[in-house]
Structure formats: C-alpha cells, structure tokens
C-alpha atoms as a PDB file:
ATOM      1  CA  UNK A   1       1.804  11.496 -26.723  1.00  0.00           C
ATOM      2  CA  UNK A   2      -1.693  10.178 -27.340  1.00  0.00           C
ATOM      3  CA  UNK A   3      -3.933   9.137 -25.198  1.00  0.00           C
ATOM      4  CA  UNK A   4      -4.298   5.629 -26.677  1.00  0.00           C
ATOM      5  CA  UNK A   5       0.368   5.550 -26.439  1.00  0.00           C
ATOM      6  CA  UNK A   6       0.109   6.263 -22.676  1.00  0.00           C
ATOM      7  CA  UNK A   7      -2.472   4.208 -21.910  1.00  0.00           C
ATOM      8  CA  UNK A   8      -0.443   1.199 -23.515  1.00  0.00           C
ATOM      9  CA  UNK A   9       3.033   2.458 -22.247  1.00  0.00           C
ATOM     10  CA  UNK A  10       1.551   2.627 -18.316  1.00  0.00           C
ATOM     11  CA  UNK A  11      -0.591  -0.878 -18.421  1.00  0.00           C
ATOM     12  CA  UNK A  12       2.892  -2.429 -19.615  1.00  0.00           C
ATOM     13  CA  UNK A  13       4.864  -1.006 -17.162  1.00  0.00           C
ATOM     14  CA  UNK A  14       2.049  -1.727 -14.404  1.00  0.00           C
ATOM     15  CA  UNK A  15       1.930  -5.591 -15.789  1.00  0.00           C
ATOM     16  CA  UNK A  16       5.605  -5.355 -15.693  1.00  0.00           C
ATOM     17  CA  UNK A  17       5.768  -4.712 -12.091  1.00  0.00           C
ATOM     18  CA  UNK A  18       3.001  -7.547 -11.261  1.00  0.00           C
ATOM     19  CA  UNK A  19       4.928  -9.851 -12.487  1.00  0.00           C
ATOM     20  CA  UNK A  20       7.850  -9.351 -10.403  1.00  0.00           C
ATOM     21  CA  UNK A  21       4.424  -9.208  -7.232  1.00  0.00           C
ATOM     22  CA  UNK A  22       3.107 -12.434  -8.202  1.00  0.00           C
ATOM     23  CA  UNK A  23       4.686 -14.194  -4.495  1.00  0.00           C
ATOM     24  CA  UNK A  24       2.458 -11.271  -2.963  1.00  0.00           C
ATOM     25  CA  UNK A  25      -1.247 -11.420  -2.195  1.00  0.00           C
ATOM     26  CA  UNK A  26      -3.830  -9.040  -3.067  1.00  0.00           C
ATOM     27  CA  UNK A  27      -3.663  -7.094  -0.079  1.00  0.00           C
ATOM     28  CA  UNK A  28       0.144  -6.834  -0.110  1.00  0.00           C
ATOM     29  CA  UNK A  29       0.412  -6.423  -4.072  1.00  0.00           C
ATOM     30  CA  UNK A  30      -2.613  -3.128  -3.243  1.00  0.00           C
ATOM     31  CA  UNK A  31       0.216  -2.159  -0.048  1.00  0.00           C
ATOM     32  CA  UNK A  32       2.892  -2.068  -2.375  1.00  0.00           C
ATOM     33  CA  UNK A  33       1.546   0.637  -4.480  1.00  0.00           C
ATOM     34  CA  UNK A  34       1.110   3.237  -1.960  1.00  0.00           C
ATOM     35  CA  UNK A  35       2.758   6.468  -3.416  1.00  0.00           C
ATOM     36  CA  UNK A  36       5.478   6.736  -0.678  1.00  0.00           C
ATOM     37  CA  UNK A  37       6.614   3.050  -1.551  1.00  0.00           C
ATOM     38  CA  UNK A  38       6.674   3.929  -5.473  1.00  0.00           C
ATOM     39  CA  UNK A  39       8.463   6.543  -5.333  1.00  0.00           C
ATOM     40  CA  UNK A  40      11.394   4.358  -3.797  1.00  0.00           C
ATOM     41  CA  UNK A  41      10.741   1.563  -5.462  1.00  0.00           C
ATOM     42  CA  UNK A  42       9.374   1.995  -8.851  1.00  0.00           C
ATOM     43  CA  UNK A  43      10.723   5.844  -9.585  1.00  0.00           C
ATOM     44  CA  UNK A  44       9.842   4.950 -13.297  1.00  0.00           C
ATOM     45  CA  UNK A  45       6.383   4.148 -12.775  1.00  0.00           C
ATOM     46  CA  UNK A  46       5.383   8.110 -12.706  1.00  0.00           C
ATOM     47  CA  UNK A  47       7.175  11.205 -14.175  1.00  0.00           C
ATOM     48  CA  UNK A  48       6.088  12.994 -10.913  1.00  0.00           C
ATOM     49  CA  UNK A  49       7.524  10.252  -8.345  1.00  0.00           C
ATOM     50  CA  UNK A  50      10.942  11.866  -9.748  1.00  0.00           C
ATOM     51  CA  UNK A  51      10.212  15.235  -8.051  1.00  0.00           C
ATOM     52  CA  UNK A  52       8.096  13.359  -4.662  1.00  0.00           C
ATOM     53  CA  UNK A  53       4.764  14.976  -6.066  1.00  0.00           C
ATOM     54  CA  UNK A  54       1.265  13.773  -5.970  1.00  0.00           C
ATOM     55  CA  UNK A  55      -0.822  13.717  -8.403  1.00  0.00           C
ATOM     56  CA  UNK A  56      -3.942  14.160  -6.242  1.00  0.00           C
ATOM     57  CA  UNK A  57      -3.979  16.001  -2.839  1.00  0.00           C
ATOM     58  CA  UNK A  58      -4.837  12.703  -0.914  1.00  0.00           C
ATOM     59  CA  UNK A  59      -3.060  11.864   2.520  1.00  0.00           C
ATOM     60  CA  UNK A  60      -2.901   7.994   1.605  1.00  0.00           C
ATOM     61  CA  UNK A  61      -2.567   7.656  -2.502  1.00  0.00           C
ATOM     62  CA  UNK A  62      -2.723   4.461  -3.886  1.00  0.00           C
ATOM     63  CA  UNK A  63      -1.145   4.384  -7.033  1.00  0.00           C
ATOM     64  CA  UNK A  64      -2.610   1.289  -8.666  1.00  0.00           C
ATOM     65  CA  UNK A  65      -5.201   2.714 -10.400  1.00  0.00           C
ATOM     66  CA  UNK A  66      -3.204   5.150 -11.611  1.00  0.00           C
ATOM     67  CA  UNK A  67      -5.335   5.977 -14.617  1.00  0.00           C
ATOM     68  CA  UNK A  68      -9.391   5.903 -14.136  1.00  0.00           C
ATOM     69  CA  UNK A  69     -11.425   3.155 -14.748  1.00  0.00           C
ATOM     70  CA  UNK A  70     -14.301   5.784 -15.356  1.00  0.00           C
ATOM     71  CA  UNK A  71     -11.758   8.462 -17.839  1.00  0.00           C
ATOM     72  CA  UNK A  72     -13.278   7.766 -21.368  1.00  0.00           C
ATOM     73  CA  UNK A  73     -11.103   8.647 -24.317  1.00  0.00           C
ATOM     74  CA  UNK A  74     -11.325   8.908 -28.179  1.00  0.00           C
ATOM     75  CA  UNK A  75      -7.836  10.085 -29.601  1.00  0.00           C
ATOM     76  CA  UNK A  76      -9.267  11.597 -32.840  1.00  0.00           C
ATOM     77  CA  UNK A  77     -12.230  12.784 -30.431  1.00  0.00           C
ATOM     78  CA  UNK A  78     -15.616  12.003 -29.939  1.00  0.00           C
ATOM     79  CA  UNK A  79     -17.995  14.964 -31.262  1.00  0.00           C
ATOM     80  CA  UNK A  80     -17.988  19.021 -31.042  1.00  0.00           C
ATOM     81  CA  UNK A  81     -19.396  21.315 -28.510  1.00  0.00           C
ATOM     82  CA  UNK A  82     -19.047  24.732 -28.907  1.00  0.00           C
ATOM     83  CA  UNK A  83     -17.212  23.963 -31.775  1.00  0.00           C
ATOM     84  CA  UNK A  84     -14.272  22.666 -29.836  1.00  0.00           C
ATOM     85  CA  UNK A  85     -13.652  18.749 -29.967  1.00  0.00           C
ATOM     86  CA  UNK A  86     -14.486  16.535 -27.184  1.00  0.00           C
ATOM     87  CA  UNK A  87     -11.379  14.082 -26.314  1.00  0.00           C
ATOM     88  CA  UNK A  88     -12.509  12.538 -22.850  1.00  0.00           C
ATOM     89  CA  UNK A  89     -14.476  12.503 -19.903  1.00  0.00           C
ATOM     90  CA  UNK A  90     -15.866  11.234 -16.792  1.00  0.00           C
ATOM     91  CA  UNK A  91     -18.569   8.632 -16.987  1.00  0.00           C
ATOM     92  CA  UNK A  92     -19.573   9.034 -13.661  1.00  0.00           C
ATOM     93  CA  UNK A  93     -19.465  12.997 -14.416  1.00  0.00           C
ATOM     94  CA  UNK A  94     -17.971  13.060 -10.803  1.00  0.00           C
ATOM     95  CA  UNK A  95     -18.903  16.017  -9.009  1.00  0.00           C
ATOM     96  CA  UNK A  96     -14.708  16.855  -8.301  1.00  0.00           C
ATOM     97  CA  UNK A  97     -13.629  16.287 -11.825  1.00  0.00           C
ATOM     98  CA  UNK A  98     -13.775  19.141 -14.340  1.00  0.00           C
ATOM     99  CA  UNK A  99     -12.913  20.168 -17.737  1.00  0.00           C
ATOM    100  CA  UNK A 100      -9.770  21.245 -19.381  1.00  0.00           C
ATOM    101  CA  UNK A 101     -10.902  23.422 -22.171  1.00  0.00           C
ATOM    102  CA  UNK A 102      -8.960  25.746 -24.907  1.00  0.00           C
ATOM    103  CA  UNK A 103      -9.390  26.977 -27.967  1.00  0.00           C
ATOM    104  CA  UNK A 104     -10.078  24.036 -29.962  1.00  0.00           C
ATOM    105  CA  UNK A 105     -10.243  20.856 -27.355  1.00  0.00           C
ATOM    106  CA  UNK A 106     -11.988  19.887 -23.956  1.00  0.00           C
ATOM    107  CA  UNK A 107     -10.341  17.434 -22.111  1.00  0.00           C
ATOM    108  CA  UNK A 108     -11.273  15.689 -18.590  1.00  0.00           C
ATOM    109  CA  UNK A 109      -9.806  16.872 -15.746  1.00  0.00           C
ATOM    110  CA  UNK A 110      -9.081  14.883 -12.908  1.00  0.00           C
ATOM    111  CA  UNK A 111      -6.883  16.306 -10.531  1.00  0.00           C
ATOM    112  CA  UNK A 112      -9.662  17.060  -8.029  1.00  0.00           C
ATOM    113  CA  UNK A 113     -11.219  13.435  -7.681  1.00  0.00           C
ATOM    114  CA  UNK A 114      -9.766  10.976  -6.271  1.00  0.00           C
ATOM    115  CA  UNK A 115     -11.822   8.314  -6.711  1.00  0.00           C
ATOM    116  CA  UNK A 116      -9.734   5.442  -7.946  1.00  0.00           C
ATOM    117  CA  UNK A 117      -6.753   6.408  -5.501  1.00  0.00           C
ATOM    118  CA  UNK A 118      -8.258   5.106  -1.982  1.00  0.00           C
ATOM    119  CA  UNK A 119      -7.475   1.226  -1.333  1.00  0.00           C
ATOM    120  CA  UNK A 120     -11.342   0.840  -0.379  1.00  0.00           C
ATOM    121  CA  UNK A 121     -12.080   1.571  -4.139  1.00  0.00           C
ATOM    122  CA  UNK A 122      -8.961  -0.549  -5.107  1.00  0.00           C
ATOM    123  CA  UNK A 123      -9.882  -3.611  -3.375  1.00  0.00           C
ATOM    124  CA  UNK A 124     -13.431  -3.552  -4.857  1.00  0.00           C
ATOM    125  CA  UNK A 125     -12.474  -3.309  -8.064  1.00  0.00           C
ATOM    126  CA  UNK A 126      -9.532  -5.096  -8.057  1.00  0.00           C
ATOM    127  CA  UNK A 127      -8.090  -7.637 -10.868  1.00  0.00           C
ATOM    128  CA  UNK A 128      -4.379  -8.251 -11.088  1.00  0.00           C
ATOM    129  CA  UNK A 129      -4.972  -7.381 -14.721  1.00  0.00           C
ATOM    130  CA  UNK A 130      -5.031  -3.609 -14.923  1.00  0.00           C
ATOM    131  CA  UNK A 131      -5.956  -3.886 -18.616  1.00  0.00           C
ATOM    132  CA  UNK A 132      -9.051  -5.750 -17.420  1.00  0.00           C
ATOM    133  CA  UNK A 133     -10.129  -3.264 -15.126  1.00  0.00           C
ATOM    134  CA  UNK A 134      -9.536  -0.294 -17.823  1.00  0.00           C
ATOM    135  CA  UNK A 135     -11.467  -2.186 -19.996  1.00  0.00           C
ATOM    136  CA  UNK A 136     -14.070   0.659 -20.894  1.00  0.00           C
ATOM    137  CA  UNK A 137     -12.089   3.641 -21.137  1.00  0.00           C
ATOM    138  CA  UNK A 138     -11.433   3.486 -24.957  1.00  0.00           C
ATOM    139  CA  UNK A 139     -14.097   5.110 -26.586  1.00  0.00           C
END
C-alpha cells in the first residue's frame, strides 16, 4: 500500500467516525479517541487495536492524529541520498523521530515521537476535518 492509499483509506475512515461524533463537542469528540476507547469502539480504525498494541509507548495515546501533521511524503520519492531514494520525513526533524533506511529507500520513522498523540497538541491543532489538518504532508 502506498503512502498516498493509506493516507486516503484512514482520513475516510476518521471522517467516517466524525460523522457519527457530530452531537459531541470538541473536547468529548478529542475524549473519544483515547486508544483504550478505540480499541472497543472503533477496532477497525487501527490494524494494531486488534492485538491491544500501541503504536507509541505513551501512557495516555490519543489516537486522533493518528498520522502526523509534520510526516511529509512523496510516493514516487522526493530525491537520492546516498543513492537510496528519499520517501518521507519529519519537517520538524524531531529530535525522537529517526530514519528507516535499506538498501534502496529511507523512510521516516516515527515510533519514538509522540508528538501528535498528547490531547495538549490535539486541542491546539484541532479541526474536525482531519484532511484539513494533514493538509501539508503530501509532498
């Protein structure tokens, strides 16, 4: 699966799931997505809610930015280093995020930043539209 197929599949299934929120407020729409209530509630959401896993190693995961407003991606990538080709990265360059990199690709990882996963980020960034707030992330 591409980058550019997931990112479509996920913001469908996240719009899907505001729509059945739109009686809630912000704050309770933000409280619903708290990992232990997905993974009773929305068990489709996230291939890992299926086996109770995180996907970061954060006491109190939020799960509605699941995705990173700062992840940049270019499916047919972006330029070579090293002669390997450059599919995403961090546009913060955060200092927990690193690089997956193998014999012909480097791609961001994120597994040690949690950045978009704390409600304090969610509620200042916070748009009912999750397209809207992944705006920039297509290279």
């Amino acid at each position: 699966m591409t980058y550019k197929n997931w990112f479509q599949a996920h913001g469908e299934k996240h719009k899907a799931i505001m729509t059945k929120l739109s009686h809630l407020n912000d704050e309770e729409v933000i409280a619903y997505f708290r990992f232990e209530n997905m993974v009773i509630n929305e068990p489709d959401f996230c291939l890992l809610y299926k086996e109770n896993k995180k996907c970061h190693d954060i006491e109190q995961l939020n799960c509605y930015l699941c995705a990173c407003p700062y992840f940049r991606f270019n499916d047919k990538g972006v330029e070579k280093v090293k002669n390997k080709t450059l599919y995403s990265t961090c546009s913060i360059e955060s200092k927990d995020g690193s690089q997956f990199i193998d014999e012909q690709s480097i791609h961001q990882d994120c597994t040690g930043c949690g950045v978009p996963h704390h409600e304090s980020y969610i509620q200042k960034n916070f748009s009912r539209d999750w397209f809207e707030i992944m705006k920039d992330v297509q290279a």
